[in-house]
C-alpha atoms as a PDB file:
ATOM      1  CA  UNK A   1       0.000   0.000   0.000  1.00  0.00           C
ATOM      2  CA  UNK A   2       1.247   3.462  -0.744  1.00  0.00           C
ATOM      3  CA  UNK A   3       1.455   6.470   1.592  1.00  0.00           C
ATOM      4  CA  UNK A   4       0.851   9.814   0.493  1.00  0.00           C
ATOM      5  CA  UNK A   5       2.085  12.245  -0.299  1.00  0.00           C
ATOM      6  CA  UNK A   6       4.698  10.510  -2.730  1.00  0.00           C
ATOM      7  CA  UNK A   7       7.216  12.722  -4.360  1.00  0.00           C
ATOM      8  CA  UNK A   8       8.140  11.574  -8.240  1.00  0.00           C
ATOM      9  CA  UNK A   9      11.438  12.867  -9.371  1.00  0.00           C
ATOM     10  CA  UNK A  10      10.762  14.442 -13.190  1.00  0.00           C
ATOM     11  CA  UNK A  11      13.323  16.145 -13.173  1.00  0.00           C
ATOM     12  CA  UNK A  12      14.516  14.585 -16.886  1.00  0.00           C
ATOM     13  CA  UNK A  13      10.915  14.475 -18.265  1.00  0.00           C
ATOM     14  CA  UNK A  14      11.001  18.262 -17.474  1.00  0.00           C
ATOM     15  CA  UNK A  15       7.026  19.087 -18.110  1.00  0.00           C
ATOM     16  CA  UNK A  16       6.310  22.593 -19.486  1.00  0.00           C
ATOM     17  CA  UNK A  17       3.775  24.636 -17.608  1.00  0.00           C
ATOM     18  CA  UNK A  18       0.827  23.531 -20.206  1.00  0.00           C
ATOM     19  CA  UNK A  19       2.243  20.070 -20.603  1.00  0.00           C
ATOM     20  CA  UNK A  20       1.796  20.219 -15.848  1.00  0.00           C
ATOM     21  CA  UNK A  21      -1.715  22.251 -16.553  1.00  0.00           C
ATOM     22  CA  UNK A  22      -2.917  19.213 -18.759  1.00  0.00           C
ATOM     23  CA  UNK A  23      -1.844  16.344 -16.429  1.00  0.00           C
ATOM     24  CA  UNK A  24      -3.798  18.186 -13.677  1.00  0.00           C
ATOM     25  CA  UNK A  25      -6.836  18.780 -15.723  1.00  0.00           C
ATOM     26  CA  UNK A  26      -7.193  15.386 -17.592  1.00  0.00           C
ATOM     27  CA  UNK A  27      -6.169  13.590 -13.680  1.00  0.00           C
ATOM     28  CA  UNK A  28      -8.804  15.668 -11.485  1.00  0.00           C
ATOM     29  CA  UNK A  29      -8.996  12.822  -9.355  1.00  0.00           C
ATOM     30  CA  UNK A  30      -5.140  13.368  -8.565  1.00  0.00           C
ATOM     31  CA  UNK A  31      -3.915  16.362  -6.323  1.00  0.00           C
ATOM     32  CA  UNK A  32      -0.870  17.166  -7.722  1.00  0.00           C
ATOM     33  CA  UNK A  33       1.777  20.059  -6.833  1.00  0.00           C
ATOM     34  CA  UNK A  34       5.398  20.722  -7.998  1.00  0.00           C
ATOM     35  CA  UNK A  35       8.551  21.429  -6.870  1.00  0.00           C
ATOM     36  CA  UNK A  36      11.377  24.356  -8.250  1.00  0.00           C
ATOM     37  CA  UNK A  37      13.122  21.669  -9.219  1.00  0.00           C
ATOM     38  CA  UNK A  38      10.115  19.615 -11.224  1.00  0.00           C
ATOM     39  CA  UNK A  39       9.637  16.810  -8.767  1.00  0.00           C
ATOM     40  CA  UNK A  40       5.564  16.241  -8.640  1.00  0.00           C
ATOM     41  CA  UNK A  41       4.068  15.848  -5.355  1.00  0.00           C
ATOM     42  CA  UNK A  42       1.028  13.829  -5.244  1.00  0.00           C
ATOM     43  CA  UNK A  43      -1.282  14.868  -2.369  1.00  0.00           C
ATOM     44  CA  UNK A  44      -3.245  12.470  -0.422  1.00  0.00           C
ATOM     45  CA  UNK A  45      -6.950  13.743   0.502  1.00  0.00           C
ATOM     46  CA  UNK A  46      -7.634  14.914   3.624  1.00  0.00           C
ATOM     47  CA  UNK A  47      -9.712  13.820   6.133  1.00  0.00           C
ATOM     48  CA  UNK A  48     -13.043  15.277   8.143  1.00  0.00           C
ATOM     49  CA  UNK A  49     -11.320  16.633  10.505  1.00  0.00           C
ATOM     50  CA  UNK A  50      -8.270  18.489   8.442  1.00  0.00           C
ATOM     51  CA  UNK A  51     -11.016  19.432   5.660  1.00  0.00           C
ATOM     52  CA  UNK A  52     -13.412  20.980   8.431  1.00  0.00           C
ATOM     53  CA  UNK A  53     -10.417  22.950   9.752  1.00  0.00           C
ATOM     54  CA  UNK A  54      -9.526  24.303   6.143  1.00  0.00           C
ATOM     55  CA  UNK A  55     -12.999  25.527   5.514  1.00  0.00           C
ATOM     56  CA  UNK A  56     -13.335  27.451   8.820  1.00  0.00           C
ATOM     57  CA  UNK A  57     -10.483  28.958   8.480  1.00  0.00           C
ATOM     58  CA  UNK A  58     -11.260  30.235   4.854  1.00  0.00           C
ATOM     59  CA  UNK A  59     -14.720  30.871   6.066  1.00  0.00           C
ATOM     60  CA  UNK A  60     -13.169  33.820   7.766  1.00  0.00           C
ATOM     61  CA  UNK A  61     -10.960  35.168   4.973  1.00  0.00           C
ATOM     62  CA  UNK A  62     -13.814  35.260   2.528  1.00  0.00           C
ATOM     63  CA  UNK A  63     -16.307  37.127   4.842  1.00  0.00           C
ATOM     64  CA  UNK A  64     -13.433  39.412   5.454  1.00  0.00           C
ATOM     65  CA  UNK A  65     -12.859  39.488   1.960  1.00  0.00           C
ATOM     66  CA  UNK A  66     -16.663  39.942   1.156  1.00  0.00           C
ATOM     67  CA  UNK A  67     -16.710  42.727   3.336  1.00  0.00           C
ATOM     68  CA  UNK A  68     -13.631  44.945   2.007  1.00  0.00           C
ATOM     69  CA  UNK A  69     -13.540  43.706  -1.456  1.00  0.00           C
ATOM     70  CA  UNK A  70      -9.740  44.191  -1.601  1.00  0.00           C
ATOM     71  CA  UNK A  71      -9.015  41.054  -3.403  1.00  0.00           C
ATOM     72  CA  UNK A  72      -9.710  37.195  -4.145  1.00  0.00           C
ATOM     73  CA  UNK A  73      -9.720  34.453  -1.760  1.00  0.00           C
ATOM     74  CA  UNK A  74      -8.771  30.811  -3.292  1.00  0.00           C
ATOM     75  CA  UNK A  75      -9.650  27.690  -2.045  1.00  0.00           C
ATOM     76  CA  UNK A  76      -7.080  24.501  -1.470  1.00  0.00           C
ATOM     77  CA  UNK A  77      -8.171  23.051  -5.433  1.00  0.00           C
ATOM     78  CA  UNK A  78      -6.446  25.971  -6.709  1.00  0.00           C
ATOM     79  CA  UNK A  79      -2.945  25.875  -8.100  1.00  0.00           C
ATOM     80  CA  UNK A  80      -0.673  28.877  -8.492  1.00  0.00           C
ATOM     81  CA  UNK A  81       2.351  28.884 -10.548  1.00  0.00           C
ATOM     82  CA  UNK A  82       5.174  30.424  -8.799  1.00  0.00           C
ATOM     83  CA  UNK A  83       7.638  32.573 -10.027  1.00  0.00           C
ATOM     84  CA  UNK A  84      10.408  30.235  -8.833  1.00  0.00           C
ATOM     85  CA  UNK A  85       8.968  27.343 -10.625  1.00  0.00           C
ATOM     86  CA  UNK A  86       6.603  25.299  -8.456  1.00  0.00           C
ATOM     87  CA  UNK A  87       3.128  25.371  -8.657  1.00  0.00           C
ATOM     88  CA  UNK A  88       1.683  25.081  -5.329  1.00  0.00           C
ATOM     89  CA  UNK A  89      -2.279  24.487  -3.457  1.00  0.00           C
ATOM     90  CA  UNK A  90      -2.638  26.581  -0.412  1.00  0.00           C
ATOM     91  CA  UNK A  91      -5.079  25.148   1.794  1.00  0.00           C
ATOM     92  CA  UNK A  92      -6.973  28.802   1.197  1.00  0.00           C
ATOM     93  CA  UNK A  93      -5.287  31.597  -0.113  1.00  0.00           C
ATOM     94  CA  UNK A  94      -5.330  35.531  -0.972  1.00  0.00           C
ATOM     95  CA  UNK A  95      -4.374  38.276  -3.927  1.00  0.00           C
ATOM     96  CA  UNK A  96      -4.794  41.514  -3.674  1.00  0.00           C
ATOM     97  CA  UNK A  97      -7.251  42.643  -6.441  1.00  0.00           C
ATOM     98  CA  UNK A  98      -4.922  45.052  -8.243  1.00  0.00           C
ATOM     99  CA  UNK A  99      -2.524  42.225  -8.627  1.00  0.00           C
ATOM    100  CA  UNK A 100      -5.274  39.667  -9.456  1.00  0.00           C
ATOM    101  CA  UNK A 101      -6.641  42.040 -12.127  1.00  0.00           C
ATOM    102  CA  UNK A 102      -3.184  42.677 -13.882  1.00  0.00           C
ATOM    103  CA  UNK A 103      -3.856  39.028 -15.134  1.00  0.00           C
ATOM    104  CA  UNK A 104      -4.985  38.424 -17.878  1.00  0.00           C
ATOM    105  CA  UNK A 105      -8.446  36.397 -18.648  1.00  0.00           C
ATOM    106  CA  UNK A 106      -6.306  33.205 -19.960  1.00  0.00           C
ATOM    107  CA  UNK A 107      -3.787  33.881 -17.075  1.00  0.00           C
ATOM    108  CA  UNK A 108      -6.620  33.746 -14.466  1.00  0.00           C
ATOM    109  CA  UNK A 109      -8.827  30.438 -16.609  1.00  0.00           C
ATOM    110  CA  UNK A 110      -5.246  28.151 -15.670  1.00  0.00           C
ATOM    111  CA  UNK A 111      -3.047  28.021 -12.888  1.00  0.00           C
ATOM    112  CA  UNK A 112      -2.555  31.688 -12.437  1.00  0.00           C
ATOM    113  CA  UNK A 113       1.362  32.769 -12.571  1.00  0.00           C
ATOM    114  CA  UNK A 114       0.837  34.685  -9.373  1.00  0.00           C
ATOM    115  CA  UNK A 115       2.303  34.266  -5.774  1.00  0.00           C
ATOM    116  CA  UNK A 116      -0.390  35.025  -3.003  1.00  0.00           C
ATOM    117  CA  UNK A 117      -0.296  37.657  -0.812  1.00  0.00           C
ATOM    118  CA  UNK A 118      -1.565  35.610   2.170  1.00  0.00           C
ATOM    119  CA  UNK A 119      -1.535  31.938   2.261  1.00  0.00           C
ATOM    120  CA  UNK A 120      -2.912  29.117   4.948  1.00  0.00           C
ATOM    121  CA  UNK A 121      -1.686  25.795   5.390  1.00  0.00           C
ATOM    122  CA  UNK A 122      -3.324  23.466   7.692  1.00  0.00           C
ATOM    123  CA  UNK A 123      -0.636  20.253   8.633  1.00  0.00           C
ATOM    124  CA  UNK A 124      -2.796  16.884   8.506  1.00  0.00           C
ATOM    125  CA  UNK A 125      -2.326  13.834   9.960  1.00  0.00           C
ATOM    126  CA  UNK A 126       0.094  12.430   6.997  1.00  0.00           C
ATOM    127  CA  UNK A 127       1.568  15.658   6.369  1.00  0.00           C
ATOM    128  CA  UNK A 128       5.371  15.954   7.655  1.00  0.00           C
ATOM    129  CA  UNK A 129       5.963  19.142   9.047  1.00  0.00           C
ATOM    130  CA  UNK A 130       9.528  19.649   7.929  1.00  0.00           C
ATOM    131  CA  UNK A 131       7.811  19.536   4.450  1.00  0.00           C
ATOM    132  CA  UNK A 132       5.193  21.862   5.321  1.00  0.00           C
ATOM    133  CA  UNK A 133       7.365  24.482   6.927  1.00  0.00           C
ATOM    134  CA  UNK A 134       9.462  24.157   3.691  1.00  0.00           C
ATOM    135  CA  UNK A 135       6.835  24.763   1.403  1.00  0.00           C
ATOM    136  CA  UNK A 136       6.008  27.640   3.683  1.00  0.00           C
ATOM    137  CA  UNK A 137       9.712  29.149   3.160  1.00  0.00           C
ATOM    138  CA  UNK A 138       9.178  28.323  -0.978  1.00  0.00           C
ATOM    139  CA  UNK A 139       6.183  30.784  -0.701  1.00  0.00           C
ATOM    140  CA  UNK A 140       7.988  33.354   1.133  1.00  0.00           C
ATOM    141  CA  UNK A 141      10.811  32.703  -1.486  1.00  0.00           C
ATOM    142  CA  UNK A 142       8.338  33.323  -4.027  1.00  0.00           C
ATOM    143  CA  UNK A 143       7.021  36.563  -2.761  1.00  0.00           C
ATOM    144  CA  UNK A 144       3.836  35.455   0.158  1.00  0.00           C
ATOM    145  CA  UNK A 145       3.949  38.440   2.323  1.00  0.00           C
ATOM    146  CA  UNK A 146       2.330  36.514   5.466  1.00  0.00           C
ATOM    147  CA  UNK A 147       1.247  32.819   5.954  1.00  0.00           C
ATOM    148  CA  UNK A 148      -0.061  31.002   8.523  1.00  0.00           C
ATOM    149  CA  UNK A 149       0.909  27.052   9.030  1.00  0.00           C
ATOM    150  CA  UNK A 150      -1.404  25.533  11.349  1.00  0.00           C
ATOM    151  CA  UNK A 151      -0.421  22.598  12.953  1.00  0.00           C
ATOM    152  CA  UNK A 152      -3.561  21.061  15.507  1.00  0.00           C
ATOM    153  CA  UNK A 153      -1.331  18.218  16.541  1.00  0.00           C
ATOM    154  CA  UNK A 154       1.044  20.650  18.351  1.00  0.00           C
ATOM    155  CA  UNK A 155      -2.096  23.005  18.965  1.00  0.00           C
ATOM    156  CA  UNK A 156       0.320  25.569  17.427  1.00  0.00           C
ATOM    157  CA  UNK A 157       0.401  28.497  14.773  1.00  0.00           C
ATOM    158  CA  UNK A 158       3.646  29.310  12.540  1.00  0.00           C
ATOM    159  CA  UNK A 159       3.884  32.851  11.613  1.00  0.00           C
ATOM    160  CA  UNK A 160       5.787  33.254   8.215  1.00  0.00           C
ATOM    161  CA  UNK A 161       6.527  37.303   7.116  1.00  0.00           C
ATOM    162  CA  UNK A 162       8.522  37.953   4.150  1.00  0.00           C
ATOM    163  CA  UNK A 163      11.830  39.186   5.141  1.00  0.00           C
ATOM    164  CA  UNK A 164      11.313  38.522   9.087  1.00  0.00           C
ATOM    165  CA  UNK A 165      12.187  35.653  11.053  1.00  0.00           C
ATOM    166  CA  UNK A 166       9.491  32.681  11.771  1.00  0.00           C
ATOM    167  CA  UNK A 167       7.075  32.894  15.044  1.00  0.00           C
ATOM    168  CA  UNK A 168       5.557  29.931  17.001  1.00  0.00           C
ATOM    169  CA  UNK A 169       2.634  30.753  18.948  1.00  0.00           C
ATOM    170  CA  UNK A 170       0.317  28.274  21.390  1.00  0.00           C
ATOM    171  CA  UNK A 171      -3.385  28.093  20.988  1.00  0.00           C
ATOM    172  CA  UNK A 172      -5.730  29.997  21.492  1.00  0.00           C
ATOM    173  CA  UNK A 173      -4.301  32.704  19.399  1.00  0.00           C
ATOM    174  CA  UNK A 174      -5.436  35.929  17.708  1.00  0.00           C
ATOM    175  CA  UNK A 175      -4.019  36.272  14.350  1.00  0.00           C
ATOM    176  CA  UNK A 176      -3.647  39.709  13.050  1.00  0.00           C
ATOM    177  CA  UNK A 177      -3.585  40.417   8.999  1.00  0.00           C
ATOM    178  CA  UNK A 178      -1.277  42.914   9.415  1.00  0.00           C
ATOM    179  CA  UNK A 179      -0.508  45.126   6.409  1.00  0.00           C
ATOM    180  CA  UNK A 180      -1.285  42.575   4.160  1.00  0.00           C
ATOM    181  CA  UNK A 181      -5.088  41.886   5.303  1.00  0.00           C
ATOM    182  CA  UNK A 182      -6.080  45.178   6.515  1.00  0.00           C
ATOM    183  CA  UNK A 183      -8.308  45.028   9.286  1.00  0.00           C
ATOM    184  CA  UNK A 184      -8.463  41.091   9.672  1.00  0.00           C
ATOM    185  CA  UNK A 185      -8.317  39.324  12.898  1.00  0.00           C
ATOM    186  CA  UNK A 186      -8.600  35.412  12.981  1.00  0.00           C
ATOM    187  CA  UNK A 187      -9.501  34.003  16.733  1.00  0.00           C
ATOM    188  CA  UNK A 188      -7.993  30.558  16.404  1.00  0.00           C
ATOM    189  CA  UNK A 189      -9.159  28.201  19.427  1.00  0.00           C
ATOM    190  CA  UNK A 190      -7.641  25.086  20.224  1.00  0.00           C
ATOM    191  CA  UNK A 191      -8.309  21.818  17.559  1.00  0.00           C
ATOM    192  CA  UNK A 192     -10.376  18.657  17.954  1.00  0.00           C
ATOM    193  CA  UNK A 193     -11.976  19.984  20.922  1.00  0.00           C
END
């Protein structure tokens, strides 16, 4: 039996960025992210629990969103192709709308060759967290101004800032949006209880 997520090294297949678009569209049933390097991740699905915990969370950003109109919120199905290479699935992500609008129609129908400004990642039962906090550092290398990495098996919160230095905090937590999500406060209590 295989465990997910399996990483399959491509590197000398080397898919272009349609050639990656079609495998994803023609294999729906498949999650499927990628590495700077061209290694393809396939995701396992998540479970109750970790799904619940994505949607609540997201829940908040989009009546935020709904309520300022300053950009677009994206669930965990959508992939963004980042300008270092990979094309990644935050577990709910945001653009400001003067970014999002610079795209063009075709550009926004795909994978949309955009970094978000704001990005969640919620760490499931199979996920390894050394892999999540890395993916976390590949958005900031790709230009996420502020991410969150929740991680309800440590009942903890990672803090990532572009150009500052990672922060751990317990839970319960308020989560502030900062610059990037003006006005937005996230009251995070503590998982599976």
């Amino acid at each position: 039996m295989l465990t997910l997520p399996i990483t399959l090294d491509l590197k000398t297949v080397n898919l272009t960025d349609e050639q990656f678009y079609q495998l994803c569209v023609t294999n729906p049933e498949i999650q499927v992210e990628r590495t700077p390097q061209g290694d393809l991740i396939l995701m396992s699905p998540v479970g109750g629990d970790s799904g619940n915990q994505e949607i609540e969370l997201g829940a908040d950003l989009v009546i935020w969103n709904r309520r300022t109109k300053l950009g677009k919120v994206f669930s965990s199905s959508t992939i963004f192709r980042l300008p270092n290479g990979g094309d990644r699935s935050p577990d709910a992500a945001w653009v400001e709308l003067s970014r999002w609008e610079a795209l063009t129609p075709e550009q926004r129908r795909k994978f949309p060759p955009i970094s978000p400004d704001f990005v969640i990642e919620v760490r499931s039962p199979s996920d390894s967290l050394k892999t999540l906090q890395n993916k976390m550092q590949e958005y900031l290398d790709s230009g996420v101004r502020l991410g969150w990495l929740f991680n309800p098996k440590a009942q903890q919160v990672e803090i990532y800032r572009l150009g500052n230095v990672k922060e751990t905090h317990g839970l319960p937590a308020t989560l502030s949006g900062e610059d990037v999500l003006p006005g937005f406060t996230l009251r995070v209590n503590s998982f599976g209880e």
